[in-house]
Protein backbone atom coordinates (compact mmCIF):
# COMPACT_ATOMS: atom_id res chain seq x y z
CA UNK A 1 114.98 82.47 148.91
CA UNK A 2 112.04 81.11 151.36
CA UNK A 3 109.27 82.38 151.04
CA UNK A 4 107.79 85.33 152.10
CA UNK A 5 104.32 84.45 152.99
CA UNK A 6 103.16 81.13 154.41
CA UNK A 7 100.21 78.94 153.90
CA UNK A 8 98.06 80.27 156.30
CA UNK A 9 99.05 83.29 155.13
CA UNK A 10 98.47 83.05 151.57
CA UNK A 11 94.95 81.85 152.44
CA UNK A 12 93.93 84.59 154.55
CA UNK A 13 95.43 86.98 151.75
CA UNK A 14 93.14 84.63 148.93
CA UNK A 15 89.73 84.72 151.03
CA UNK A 16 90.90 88.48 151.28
CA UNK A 17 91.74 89.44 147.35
CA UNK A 18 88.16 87.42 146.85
CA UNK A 19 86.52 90.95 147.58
CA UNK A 20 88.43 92.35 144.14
CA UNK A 21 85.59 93.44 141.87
CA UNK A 22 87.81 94.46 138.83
CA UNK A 23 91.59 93.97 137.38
CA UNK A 24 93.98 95.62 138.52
CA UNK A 25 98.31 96.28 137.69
CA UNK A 26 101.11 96.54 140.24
CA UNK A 27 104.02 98.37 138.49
CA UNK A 28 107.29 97.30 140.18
CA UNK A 29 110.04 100.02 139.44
CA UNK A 30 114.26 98.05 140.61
CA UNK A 31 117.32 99.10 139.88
CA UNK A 32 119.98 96.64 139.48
CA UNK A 33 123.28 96.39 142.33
CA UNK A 34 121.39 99.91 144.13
CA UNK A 35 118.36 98.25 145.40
CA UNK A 36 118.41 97.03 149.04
CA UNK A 37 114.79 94.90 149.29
CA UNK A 38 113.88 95.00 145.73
CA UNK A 39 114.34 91.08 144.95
CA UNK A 40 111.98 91.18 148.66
CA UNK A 41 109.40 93.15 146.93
CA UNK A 42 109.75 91.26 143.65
CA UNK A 43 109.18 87.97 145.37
CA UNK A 44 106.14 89.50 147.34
CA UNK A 45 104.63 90.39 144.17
CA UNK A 46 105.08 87.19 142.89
CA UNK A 47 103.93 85.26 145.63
CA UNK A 48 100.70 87.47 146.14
CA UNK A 49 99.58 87.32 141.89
CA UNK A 50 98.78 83.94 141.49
CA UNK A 51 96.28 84.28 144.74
CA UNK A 52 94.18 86.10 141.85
CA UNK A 53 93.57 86.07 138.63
CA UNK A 54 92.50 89.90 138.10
CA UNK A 55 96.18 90.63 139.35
CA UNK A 56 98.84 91.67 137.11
CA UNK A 57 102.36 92.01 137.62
CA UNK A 58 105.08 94.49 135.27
CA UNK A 59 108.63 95.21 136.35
CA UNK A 60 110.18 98.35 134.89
CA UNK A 61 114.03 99.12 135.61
CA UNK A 62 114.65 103.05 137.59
CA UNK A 63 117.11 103.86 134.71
CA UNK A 64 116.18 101.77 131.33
CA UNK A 65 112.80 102.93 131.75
CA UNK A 66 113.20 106.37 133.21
CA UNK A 67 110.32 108.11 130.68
CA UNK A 68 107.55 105.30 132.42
CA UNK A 69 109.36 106.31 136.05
CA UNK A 70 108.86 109.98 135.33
CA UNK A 71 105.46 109.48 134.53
CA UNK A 72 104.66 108.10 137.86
CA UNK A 73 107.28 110.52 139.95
CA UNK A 74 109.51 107.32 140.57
CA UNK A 75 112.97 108.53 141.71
CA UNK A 76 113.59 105.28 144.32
CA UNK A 77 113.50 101.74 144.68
CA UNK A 78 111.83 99.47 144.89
CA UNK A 79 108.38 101.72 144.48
CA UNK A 80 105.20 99.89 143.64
CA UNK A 81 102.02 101.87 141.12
CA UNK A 82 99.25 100.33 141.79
CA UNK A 83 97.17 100.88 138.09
CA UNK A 84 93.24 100.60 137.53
CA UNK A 85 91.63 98.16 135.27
CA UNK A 86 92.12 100.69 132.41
CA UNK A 87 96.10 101.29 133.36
CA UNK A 88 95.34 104.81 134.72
CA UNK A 89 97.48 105.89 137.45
CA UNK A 90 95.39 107.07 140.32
CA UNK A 91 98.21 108.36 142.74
CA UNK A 92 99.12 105.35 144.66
CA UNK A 93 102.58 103.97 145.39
CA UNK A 94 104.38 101.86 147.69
CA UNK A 95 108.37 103.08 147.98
CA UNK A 96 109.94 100.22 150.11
CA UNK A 97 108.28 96.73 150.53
CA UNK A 98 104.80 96.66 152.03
CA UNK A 99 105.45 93.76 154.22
CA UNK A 100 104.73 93.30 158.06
CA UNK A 101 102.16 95.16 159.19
CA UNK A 102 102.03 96.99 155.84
CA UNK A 103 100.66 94.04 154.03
CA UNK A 104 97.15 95.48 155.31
CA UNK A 105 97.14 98.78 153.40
CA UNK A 106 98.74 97.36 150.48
CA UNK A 107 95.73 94.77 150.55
CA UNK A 108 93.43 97.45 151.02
CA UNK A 109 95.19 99.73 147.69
CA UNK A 110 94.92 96.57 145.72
CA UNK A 111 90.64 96.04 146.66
CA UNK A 112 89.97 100.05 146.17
CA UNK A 113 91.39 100.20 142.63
CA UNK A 114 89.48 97.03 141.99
CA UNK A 115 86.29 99.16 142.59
CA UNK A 116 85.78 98.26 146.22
CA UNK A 117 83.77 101.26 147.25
CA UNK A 118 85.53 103.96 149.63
CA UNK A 119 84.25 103.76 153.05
CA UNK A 120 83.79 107.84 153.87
CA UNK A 121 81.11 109.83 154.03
CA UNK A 122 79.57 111.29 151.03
CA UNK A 123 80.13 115.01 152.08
CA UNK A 124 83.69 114.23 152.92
CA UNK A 125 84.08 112.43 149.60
CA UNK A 126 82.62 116.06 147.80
CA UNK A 127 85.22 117.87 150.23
CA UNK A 128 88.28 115.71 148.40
CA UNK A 129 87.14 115.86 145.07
CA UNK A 130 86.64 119.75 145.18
CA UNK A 131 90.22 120.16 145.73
CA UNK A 132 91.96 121.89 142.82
CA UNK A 133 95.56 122.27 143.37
CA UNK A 134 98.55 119.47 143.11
CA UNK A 135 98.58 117.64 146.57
CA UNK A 136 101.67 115.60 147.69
CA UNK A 137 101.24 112.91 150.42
CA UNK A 138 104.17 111.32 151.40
CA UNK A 139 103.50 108.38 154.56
CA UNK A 140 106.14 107.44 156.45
CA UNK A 141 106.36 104.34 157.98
CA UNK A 142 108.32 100.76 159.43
CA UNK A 143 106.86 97.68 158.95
CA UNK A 144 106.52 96.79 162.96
CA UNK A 145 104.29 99.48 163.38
CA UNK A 146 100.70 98.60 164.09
CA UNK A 147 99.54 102.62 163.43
CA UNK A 148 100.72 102.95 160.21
CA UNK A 149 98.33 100.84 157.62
CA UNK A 150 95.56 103.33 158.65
CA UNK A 151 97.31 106.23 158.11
CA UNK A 152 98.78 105.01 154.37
CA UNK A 153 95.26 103.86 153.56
CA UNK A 154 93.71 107.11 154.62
CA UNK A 155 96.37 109.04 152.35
CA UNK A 156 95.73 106.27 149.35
CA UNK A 157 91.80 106.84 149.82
CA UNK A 158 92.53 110.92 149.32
CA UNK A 159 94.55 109.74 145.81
CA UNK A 160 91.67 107.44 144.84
CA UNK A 161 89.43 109.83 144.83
CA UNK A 162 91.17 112.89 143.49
CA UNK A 163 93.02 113.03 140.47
CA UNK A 164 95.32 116.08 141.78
CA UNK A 165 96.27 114.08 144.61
CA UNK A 166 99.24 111.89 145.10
CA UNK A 167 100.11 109.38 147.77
CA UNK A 168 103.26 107.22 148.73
CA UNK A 169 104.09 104.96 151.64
CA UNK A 170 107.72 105.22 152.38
CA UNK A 171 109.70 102.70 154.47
CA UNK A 172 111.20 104.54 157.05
CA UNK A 173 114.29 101.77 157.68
CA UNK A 174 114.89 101.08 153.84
CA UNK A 175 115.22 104.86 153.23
CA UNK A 176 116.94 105.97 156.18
CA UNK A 177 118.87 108.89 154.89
CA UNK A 178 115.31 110.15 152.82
CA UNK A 179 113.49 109.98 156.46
CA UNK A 180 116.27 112.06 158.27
CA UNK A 181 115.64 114.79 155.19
CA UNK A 182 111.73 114.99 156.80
CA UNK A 183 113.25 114.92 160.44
CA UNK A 184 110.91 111.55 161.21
CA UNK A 185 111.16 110.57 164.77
CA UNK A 186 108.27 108.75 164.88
CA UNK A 187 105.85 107.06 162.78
CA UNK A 188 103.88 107.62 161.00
CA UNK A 189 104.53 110.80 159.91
CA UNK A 190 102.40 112.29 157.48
CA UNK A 191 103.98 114.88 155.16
CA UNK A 192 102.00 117.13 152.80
CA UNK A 193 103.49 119.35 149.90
CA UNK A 194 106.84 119.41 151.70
CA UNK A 195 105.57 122.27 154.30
CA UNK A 196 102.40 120.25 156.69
CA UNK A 197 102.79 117.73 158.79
CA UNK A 198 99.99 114.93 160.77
CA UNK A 199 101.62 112.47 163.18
CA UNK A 200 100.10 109.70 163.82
CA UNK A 201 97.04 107.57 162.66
CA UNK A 202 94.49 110.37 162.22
CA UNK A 203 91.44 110.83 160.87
CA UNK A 204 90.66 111.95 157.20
CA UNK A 205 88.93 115.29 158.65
CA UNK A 206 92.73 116.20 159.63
CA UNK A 207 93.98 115.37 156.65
CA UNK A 208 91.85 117.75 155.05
CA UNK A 209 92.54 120.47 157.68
CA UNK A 210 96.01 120.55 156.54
CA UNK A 211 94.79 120.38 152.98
CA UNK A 212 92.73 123.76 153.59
CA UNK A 213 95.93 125.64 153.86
CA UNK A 214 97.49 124.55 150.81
CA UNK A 215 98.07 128.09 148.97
């Protein structure tokens, strides 16, 4: 298979990564013959690690591995954890490659849980960690969009920084038949705890709106 990223490519993502403060883990959850980009993702993986050395790369199989996929609410592939330098899951996955456009947030998820601080104000960030109850965010999105980075870095930042919240990019195209369940139309679509919904690339303030009516 050719490669995914070019030269220039793989030097903008190295001068990039160089911003990583601490190591970091990328989980990669397949599933063999049921998997339609995972040897994509794989190879992305692959081809982004050796650009630095605090990278490191496990792949875990969907069904011989189901307890570790439980753990992290994996139930489709390819999904991506991203783990902190201690292996502590912090809420942030990838479901579907993070390619195209989407190689901006996933560069972003990789710097934050390297200790790259979180650019939001300091009375937001006391807003998000207050929260108290179990937050789902799912993101969905397609890889042409230009929209869409923001929004799944806005919903990984939320994850980051509270333990009781949970964030996934999902690729719209990849999982068609999982984007008609959520009735997307257009992306991205931002769905919280199954019942609130944000469209479009919106600010964190709206995010927490929706989070205010959380019961």
């Amino acid at each position: 298979m050719a490669n995914l990223l070019n030269e220039d490519a793989k030097k903008q993502i190295k001068e990039v990564l160089q911003g990583m403060e601490k190591k970091i883990t990328m989980v990669l959850f397949t599933q063999e013959g049921k998997c339609n980009t995972c040897k994509e993702t794989k190879q992305l993986l692959e081809e982004v690690k050796p650009l630095n050395d605090k990278i490191s790369v496990l792949e875990r199989d969907l069904e011989k591995d189901s307890e570790e996929a439980k753990k992290y609410n994996v139930s489709l592939t390819p999904t991506i954890i991203i783990l902190d330098e201690n292996d502590k899951y912090q809420g942030v996955k990838f479901t579907g490659i993070p390619a195209g456009h989407e190689i901006n947030s996933f560069l972003s998820a990789i710097l934050t849980m390297s200790g790259k601080a979180i650019d939001i104000d300091d009375k937001i960030k006391e807003k998000i960690k207050a929260i108290n109850k179990p937050v789902d965010i799912k993101v969905f999105i397609t890889l042409s969009c230009p929209h869409c980075p923001g929004a799944v870095a806005t919903a990984h930042a939320l994850a980051m920084l509270n333990e009781n919240i949970e964030s996934t990019m999902i690729e719209s195209q990849t999982f068609m038949d999982f984007a008609k369940q959520y009735k997307v139309s257009g992306v991205p679509k931002i769905v919280i705890n199954e019942e609130y919904e944000l469209i479009g690339n919106q600010p964190i303030e709206a995010y927490l709106k929706e989070l205010d009516k959380i019961k």
